[in-house]
PDB file of N, CA and C in Angstrom:
ATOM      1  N   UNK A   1      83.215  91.808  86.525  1.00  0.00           N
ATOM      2  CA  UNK A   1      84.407  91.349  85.851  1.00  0.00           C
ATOM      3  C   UNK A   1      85.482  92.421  85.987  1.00  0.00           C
ATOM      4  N   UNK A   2      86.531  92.335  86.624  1.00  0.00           N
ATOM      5  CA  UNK A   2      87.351  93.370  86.618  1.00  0.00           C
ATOM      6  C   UNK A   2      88.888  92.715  85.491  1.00  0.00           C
ATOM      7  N   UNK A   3      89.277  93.403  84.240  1.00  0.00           N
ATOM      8  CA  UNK A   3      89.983  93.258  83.634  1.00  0.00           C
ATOM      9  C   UNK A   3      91.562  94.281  83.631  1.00  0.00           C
ATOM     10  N   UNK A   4      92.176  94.002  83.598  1.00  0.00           N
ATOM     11  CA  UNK A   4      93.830  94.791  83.337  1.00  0.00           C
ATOM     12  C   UNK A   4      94.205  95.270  82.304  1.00  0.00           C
ATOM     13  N   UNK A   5      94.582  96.271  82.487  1.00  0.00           N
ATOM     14  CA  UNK A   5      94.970  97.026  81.427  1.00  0.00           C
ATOM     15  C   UNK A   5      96.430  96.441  81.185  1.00  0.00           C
ATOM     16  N   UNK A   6      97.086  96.358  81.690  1.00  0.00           N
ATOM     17  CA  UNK A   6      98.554  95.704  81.637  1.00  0.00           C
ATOM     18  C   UNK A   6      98.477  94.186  80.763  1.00  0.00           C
ATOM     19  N   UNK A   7      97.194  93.524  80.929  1.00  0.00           N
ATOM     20  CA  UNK A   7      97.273  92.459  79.815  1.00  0.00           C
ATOM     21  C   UNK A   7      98.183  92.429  78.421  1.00  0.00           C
ATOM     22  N   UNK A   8      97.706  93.297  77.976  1.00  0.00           N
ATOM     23  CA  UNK A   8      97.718  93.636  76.308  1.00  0.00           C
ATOM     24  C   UNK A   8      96.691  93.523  75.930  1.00  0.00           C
ATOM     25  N   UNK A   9      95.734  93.001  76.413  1.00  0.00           N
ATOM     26  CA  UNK A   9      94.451  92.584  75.346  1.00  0.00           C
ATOM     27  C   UNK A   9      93.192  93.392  75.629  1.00  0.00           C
ATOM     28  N   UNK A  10      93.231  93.717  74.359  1.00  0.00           N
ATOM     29  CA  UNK A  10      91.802  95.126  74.283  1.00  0.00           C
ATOM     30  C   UNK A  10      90.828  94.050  74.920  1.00  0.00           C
ATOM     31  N   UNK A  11      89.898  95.094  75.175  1.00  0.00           N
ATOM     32  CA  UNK A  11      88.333  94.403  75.301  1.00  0.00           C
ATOM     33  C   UNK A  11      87.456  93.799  73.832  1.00  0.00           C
ATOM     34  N   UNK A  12      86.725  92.916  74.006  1.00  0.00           N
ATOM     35  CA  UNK A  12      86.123  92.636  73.017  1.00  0.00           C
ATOM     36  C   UNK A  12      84.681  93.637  72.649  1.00  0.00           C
ATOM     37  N   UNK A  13      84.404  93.332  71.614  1.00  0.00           N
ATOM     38  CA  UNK A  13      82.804  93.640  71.824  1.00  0.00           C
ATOM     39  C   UNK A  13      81.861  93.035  72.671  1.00  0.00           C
ATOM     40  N   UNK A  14      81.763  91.720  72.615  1.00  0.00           N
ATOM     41  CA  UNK A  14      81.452  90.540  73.373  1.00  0.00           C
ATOM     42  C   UNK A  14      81.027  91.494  74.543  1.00  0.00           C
ATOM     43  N   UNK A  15      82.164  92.058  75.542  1.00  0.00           N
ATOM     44  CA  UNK A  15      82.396  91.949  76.660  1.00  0.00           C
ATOM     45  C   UNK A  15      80.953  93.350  76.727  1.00  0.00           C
ATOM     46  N   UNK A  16      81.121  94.168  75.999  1.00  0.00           N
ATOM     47  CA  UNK A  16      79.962  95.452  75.975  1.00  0.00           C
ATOM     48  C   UNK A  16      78.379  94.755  75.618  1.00  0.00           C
ATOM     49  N   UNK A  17      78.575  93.750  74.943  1.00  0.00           N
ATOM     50  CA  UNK A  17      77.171  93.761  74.660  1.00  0.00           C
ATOM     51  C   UNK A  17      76.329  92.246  74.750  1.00  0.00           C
ATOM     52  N   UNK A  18      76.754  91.317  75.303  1.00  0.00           N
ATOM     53  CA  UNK A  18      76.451  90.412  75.193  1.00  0.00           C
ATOM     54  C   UNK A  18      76.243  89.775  76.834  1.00  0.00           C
ATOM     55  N   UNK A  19      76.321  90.918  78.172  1.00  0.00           N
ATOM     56  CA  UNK A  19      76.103  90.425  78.894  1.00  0.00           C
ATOM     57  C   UNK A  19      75.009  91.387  79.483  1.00  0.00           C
ATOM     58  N   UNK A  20      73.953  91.647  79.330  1.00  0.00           N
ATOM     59  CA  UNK A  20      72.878  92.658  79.641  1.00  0.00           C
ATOM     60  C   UNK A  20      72.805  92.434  81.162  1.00  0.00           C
ATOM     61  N   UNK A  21      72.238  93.783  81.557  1.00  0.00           N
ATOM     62  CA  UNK A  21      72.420  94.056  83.125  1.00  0.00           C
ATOM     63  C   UNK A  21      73.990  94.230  83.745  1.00  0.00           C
ATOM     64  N   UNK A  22      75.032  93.882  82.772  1.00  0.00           N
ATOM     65  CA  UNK A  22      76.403  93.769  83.269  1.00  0.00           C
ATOM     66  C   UNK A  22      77.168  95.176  83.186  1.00  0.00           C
ATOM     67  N   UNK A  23      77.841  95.854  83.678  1.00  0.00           N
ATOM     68  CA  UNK A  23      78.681  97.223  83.516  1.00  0.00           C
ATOM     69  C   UNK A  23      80.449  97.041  83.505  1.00  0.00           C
ATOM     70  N   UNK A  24      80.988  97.688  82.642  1.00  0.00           N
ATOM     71  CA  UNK A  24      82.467  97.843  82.394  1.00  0.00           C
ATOM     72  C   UNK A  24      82.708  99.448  82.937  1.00  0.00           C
ATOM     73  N   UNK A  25      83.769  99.365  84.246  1.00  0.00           N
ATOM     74  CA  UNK A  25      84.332 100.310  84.571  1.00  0.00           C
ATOM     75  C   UNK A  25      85.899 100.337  84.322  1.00  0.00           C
ATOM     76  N   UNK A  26      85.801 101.624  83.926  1.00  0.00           N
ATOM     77  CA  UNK A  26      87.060 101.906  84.077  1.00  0.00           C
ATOM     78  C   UNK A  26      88.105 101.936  85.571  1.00  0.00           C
ATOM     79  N   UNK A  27      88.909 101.398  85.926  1.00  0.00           N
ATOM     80  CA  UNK A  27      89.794 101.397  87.177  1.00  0.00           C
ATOM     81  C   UNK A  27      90.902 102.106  86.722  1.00  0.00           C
ATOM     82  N   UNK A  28      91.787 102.760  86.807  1.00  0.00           N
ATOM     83  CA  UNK A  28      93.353 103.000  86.607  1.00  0.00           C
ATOM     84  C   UNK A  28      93.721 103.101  88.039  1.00  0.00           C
ATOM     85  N   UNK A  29      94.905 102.723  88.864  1.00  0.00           N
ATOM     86  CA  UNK A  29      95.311 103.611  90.020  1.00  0.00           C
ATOM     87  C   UNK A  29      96.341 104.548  89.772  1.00  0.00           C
ATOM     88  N   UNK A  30      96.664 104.790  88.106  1.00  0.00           N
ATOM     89  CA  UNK A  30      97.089 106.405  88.215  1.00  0.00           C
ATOM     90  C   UNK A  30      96.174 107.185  88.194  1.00  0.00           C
ATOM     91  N   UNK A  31      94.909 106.805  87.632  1.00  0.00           N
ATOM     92  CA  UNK A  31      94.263 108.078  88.228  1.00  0.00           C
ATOM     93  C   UNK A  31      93.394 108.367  89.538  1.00  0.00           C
ATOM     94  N   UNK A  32      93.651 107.505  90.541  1.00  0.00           N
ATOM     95  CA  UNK A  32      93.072 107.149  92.196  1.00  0.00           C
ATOM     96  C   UNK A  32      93.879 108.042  92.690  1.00  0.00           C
ATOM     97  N   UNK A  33      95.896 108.018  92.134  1.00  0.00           N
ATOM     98  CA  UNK A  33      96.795 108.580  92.634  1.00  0.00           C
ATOM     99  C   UNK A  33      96.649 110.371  92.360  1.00  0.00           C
ATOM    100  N   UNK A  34      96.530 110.101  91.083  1.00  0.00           N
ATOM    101  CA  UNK A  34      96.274 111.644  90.996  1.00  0.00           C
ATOM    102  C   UNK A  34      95.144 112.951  91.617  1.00  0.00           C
ATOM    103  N   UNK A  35      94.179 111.370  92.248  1.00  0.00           N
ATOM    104  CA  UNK A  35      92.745 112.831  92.488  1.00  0.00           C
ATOM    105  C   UNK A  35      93.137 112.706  93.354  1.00  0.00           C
ATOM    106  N   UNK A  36      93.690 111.851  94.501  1.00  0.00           N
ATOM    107  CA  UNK A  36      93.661 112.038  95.984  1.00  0.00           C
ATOM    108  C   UNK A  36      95.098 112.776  96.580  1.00  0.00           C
ATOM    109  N   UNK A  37      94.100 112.848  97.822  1.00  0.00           N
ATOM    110  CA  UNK A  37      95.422 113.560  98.476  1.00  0.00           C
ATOM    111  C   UNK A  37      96.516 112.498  99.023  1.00  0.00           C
ATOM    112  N   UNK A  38      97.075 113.307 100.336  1.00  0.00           N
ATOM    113  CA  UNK A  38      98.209 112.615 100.888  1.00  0.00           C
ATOM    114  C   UNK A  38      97.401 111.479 101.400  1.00  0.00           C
ATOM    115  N   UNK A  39      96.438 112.021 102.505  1.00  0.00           N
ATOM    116  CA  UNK A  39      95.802 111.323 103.417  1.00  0.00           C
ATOM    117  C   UNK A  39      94.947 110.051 103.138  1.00  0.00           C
ATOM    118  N   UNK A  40      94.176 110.562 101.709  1.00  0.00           N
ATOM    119  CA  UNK A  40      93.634 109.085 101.212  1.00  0.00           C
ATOM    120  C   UNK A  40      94.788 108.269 100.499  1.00  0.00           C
ATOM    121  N   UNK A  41      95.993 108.450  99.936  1.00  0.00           N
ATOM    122  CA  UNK A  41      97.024 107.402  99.470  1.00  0.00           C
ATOM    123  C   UNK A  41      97.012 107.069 100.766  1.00  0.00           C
ATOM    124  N   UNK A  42      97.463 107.309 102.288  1.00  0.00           N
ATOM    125  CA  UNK A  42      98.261 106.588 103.008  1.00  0.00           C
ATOM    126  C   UNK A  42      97.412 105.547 103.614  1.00  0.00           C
ATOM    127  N   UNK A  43      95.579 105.975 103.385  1.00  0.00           N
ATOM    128  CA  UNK A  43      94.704 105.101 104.407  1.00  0.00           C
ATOM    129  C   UNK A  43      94.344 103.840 103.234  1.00  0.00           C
ATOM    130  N   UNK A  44      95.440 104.068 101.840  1.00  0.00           N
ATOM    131  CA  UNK A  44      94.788 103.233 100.720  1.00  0.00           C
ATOM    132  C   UNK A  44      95.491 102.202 100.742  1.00  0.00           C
ATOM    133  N   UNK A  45      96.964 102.623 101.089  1.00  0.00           N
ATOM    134  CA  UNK A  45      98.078 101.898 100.857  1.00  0.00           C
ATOM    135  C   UNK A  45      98.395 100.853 102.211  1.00  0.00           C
ATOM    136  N   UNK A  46      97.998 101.610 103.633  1.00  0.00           N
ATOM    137  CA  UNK A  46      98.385 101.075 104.442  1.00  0.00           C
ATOM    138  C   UNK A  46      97.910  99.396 104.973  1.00  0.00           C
ATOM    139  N   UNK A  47      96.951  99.060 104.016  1.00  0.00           N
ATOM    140  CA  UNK A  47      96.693  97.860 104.254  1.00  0.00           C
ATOM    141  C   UNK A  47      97.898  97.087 103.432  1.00  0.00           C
ATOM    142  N   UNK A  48      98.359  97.541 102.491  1.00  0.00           N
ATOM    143  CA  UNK A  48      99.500  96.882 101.239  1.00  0.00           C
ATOM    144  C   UNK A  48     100.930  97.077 102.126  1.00  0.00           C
ATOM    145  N   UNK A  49     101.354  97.873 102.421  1.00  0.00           N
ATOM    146  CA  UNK A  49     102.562  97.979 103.639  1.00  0.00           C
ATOM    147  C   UNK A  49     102.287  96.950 104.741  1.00  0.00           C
ATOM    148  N   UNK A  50     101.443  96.656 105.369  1.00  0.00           N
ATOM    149  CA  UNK A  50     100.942  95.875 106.325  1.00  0.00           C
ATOM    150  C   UNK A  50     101.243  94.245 105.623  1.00  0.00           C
ATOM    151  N   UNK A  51     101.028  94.173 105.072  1.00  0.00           N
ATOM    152  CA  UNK A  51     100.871  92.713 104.005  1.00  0.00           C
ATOM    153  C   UNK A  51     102.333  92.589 103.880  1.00  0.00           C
ATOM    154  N   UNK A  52     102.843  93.577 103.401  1.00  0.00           N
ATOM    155  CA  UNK A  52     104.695  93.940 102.831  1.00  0.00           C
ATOM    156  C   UNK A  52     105.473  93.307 104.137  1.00  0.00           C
ATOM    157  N   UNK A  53     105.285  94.283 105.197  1.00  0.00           N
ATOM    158  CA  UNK A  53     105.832  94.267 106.168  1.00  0.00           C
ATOM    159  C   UNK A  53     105.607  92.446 107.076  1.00  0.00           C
ATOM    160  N   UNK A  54     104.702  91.996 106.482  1.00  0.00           N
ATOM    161  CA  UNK A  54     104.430  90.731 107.358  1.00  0.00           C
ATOM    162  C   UNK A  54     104.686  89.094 107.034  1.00  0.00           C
ATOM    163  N   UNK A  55     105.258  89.614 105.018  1.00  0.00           N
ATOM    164  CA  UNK A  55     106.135  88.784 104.309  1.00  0.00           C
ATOM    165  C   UNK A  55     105.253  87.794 103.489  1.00  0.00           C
ATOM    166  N   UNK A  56     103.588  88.733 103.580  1.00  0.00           N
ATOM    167  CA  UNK A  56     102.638  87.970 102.578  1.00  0.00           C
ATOM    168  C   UNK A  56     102.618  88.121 101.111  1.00  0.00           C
ATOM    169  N   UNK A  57     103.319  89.466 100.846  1.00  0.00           N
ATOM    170  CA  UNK A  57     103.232  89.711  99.585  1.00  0.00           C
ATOM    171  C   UNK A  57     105.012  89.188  99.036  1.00  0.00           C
ATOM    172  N   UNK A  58     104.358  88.235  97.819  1.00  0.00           N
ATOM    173  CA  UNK A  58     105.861  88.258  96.961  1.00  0.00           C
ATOM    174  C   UNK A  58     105.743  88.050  95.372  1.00  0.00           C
ATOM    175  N   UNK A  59     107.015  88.284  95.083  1.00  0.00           N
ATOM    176  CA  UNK A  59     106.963  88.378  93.427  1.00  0.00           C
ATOM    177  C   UNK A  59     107.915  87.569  92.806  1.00  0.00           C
ATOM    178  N   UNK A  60     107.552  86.888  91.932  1.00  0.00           N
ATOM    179  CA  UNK A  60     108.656  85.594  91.503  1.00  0.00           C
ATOM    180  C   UNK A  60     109.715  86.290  90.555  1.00  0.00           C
ATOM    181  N   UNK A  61     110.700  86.111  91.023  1.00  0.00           N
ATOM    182  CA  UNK A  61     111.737  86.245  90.140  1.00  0.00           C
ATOM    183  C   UNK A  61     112.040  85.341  88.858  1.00  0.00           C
ATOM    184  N   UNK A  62     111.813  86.238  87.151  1.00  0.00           N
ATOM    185  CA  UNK A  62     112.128  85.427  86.395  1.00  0.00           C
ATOM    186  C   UNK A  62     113.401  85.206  85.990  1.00  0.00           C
ATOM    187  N   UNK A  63     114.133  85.929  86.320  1.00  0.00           N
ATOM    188  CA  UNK A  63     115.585  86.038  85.673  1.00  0.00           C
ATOM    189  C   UNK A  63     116.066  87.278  86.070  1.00  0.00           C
ATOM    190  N   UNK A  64     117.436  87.154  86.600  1.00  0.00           N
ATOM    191  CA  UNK A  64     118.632  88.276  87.273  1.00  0.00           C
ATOM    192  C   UNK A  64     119.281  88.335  86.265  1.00  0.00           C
ATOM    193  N   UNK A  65     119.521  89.821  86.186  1.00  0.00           N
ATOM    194  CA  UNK A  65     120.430  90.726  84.827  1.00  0.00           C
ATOM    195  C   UNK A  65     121.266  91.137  85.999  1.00  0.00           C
ATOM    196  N   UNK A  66     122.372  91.264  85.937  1.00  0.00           N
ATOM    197  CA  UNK A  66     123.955  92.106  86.451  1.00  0.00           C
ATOM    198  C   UNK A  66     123.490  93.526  85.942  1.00  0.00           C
ATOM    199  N   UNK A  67     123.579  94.492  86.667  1.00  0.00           N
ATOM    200  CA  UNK A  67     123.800  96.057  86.138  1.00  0.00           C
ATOM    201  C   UNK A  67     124.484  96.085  85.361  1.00  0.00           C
ATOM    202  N   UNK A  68     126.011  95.461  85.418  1.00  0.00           N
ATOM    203  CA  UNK A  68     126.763  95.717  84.192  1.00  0.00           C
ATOM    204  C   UNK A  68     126.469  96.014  83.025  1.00  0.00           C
ATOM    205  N   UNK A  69     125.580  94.438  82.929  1.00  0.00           N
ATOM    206  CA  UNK A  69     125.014  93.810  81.169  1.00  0.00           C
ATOM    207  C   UNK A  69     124.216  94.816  80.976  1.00  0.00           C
ATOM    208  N   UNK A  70     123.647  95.790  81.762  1.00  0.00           N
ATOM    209  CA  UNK A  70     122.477  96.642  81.159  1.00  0.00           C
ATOM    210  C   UNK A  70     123.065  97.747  80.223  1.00  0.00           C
ATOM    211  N   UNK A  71     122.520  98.276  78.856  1.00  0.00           N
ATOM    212  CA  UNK A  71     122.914  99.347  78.449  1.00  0.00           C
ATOM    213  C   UNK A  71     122.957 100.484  78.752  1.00  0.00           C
TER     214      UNK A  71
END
């Protein structure tokens, strides 16, 4: 089960104890970013640039703010 931290939503108990044989890891990729070097970011990333570059990856726009309106 891999869960997000960006959700908002804690983990349950549920999730620790009610599925035996099952394990909860921790993932962050600030901290992937922080142990590695140059060389492992670029061999990590370069599949995600590849994707970028080929117009597979996109992100829906919910709504455009003007710079202006910003405080």
């Amino acid at each position: 089960m891999l869960y997000g931290l960006l959700s908002g939503e804690p983990l349950t108990a549920a999730c620790f104890n009610d599925y035996p044989g099952k394990s909860i890891d921790m993932f962050r990729l600030r901290d992937i970013i922080h142990r590695s070097g140059n060389t492992t970011l670029t061999a990590l990333f370069a599949p995600v640039f590849e994707h970028l570059g080929a117009g597979r990856l996109h992100t829906q726009i919910a709504k455009r703010i003007p710079l202006q309106v910003l405080p």
